[in-house]
N, C-alpha and C. Protein backbone atom coordinates (compact mmCIF):
# COMPACT_ATOMS: atom_id res chain seq x y z
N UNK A 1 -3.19 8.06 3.33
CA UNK A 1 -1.79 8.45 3.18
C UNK A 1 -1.61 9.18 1.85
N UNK A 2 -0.96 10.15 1.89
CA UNK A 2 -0.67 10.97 0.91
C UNK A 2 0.52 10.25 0.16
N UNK A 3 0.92 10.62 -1.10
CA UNK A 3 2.11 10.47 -1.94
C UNK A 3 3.61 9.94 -1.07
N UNK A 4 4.15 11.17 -0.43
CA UNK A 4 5.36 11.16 0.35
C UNK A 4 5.09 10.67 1.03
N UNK A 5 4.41 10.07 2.34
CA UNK A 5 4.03 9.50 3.12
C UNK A 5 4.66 7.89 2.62
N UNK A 6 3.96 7.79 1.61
CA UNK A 6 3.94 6.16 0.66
C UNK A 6 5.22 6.09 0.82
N UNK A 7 5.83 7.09 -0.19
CA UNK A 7 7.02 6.64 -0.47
C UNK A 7 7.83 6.47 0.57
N UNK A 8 7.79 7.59 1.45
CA UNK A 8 8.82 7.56 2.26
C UNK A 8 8.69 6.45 3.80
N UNK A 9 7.31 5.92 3.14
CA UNK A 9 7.41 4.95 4.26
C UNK A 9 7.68 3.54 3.55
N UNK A 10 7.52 3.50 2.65
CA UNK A 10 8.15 2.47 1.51
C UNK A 10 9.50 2.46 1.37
N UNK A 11 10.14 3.68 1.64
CA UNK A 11 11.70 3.77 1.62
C UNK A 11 12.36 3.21 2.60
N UNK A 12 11.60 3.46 3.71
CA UNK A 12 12.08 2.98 5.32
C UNK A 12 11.91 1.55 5.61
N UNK A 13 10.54 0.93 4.99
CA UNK A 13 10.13 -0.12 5.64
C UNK A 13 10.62 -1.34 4.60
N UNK A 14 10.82 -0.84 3.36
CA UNK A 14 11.04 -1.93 2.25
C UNK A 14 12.50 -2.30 2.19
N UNK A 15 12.92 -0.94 1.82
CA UNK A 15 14.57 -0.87 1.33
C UNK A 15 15.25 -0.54 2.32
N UNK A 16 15.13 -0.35 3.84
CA UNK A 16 16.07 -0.09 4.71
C UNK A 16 16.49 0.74 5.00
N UNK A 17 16.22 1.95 4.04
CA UNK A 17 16.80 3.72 4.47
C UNK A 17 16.15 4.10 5.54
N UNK A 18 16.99 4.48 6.41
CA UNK A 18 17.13 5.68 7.34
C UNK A 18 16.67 6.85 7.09
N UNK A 19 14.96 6.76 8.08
CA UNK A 19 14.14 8.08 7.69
C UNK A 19 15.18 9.47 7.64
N UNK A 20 16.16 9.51 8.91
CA UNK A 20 16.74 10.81 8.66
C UNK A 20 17.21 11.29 7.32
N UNK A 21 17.51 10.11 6.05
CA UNK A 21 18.29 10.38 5.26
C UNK A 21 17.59 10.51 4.00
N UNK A 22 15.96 10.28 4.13
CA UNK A 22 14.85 10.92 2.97
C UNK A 22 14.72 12.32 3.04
N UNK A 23 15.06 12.81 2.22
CA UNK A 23 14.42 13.51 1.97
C UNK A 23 14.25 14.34 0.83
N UNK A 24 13.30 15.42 0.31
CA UNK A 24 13.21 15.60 -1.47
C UNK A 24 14.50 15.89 -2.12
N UNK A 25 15.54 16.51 -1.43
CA UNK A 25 16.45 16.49 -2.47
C UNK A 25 17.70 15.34 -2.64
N UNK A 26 17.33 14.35 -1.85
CA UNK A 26 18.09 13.58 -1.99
C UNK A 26 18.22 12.35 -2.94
N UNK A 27 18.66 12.33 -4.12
CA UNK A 27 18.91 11.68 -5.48
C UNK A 27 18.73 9.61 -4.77
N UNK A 28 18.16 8.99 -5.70
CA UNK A 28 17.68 7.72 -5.30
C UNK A 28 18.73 6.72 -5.06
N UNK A 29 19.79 7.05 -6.23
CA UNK A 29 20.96 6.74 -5.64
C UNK A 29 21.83 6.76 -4.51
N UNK A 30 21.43 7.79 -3.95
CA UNK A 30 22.08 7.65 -2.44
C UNK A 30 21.53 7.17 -1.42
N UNK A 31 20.51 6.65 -1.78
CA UNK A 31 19.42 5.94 -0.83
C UNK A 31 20.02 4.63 -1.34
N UNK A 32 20.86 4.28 -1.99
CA UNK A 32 21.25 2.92 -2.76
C UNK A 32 19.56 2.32 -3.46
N UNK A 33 18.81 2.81 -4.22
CA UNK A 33 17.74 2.61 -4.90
C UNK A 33 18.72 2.36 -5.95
N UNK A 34 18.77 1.74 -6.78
CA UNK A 34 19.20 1.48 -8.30
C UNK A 34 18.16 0.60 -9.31
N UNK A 35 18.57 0.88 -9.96
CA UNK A 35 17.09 0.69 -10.89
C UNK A 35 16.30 -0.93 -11.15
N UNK A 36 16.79 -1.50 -10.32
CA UNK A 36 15.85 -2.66 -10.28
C UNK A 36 14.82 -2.35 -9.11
N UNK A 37 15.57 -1.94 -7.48
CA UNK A 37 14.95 -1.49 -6.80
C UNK A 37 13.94 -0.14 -6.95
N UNK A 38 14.20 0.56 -8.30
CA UNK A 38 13.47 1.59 -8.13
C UNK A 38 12.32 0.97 -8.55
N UNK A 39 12.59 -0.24 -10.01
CA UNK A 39 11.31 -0.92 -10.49
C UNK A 39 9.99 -1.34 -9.60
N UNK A 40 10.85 -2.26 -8.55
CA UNK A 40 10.62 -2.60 -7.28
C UNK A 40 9.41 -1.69 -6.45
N UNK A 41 9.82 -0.23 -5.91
CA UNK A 41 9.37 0.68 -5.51
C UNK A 41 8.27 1.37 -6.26
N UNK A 42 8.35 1.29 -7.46
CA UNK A 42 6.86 1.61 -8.18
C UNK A 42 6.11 0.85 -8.19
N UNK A 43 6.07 -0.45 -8.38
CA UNK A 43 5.12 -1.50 -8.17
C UNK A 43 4.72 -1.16 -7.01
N UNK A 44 5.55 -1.07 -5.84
CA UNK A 44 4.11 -1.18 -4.92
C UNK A 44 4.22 -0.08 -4.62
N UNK A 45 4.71 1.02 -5.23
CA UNK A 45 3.64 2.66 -5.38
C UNK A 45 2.54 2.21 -5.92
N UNK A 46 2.66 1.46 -7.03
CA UNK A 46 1.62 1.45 -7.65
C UNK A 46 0.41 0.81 -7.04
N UNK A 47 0.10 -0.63 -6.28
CA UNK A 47 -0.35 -0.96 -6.02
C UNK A 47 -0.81 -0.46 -4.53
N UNK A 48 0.09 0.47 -3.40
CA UNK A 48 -0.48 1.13 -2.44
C UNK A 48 -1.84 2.45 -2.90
N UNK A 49 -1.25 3.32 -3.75
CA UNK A 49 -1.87 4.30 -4.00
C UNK A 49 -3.18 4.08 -5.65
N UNK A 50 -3.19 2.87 -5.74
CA UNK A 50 -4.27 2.33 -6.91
C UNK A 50 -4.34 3.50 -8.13
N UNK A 51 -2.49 3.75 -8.26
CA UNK A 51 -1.91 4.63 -9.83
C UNK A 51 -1.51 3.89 -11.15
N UNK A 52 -1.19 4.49 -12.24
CA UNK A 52 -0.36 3.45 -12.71
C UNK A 52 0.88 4.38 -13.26
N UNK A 53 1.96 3.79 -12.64
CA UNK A 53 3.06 4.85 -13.27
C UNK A 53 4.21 4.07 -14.43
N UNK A 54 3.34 3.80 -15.42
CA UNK A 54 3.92 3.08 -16.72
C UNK A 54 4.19 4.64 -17.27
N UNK A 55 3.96 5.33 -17.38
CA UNK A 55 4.34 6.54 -18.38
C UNK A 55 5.12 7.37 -17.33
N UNK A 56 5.75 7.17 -16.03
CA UNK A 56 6.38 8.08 -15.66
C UNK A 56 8.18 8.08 -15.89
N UNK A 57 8.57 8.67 -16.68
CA UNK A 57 9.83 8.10 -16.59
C UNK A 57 10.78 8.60 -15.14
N UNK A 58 11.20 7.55 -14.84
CA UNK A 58 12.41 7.72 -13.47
C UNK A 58 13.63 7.15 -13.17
N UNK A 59 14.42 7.50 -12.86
CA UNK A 59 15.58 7.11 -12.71
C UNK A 59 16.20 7.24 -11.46
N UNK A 60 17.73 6.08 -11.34
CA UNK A 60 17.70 6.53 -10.15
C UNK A 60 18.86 8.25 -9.87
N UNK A 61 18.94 8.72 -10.44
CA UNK A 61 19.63 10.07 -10.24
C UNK A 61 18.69 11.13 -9.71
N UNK A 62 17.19 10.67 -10.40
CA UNK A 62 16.07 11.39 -9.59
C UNK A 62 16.02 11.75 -8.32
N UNK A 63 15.23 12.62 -8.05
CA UNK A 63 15.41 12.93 -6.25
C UNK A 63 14.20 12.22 -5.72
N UNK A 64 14.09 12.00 -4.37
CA UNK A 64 12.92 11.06 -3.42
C UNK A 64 11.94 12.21 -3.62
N UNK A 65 12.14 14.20 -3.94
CA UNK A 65 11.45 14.85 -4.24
C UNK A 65 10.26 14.64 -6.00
N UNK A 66 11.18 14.51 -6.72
CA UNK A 66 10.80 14.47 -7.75
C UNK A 66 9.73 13.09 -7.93
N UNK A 67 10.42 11.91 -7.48
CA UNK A 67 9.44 10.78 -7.50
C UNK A 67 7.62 10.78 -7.01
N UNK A 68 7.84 11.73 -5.60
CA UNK A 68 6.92 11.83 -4.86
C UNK A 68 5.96 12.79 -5.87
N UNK A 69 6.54 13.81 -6.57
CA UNK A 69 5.79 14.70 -7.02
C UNK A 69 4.93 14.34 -8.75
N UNK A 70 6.08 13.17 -9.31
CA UNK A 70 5.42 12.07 -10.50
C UNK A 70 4.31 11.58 -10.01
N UNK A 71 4.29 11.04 -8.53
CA UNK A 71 2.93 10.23 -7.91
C UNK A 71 2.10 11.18 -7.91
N UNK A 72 1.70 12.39 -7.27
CA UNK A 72 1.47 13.62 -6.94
C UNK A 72 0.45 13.64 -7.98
N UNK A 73 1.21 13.65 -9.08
CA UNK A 73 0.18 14.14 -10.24
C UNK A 73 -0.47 13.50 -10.81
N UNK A 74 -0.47 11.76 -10.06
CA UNK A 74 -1.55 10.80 -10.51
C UNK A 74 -2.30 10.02 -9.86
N UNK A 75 -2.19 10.75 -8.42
CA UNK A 75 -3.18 10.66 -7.41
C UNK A 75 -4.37 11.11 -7.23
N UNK A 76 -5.64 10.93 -7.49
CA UNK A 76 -7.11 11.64 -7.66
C UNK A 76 -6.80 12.61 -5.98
N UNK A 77 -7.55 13.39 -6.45
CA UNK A 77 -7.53 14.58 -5.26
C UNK A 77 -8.54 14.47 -3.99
């Protein structure tokens, strides 16, 4: 599984969003992610994709785009 894949199946299966309603430009907040849940959601980014995203900063105003693309760049190729 690639990056978006993770997430966006982490979005669906963890937190309850409605695949129709992922997608990159849509800010984490409107997914109702708020920042405990986003904490939440990196951990087991972290632990699906064997990253560590202590240095990524995120928030939830971020987009489900932008998150995917923080992972992106600390995923071995």
């Amino acid at each position: 599984m690639n990056a978006a894949e993770v997430v966006n199946a982490l979005l669906v299966q963890r937190f309850g969003v409605r695949a129709v309603d992922v997608a990159d430009e849509t800010p984490l907040r409107d997914l109702r992610i708020d920042s405990l849940a986003l904490e939440e959601l990196r951990v087991m980014i972290e632990d699906r994709l064997d990253v560590d995203l202590d240095d990524v900063t995120l928030t939830s105003r971020d987009t489900v785009g932008q998150l995917v693309a923080a992972v992106d760049r600390l995923v071995p190729a």
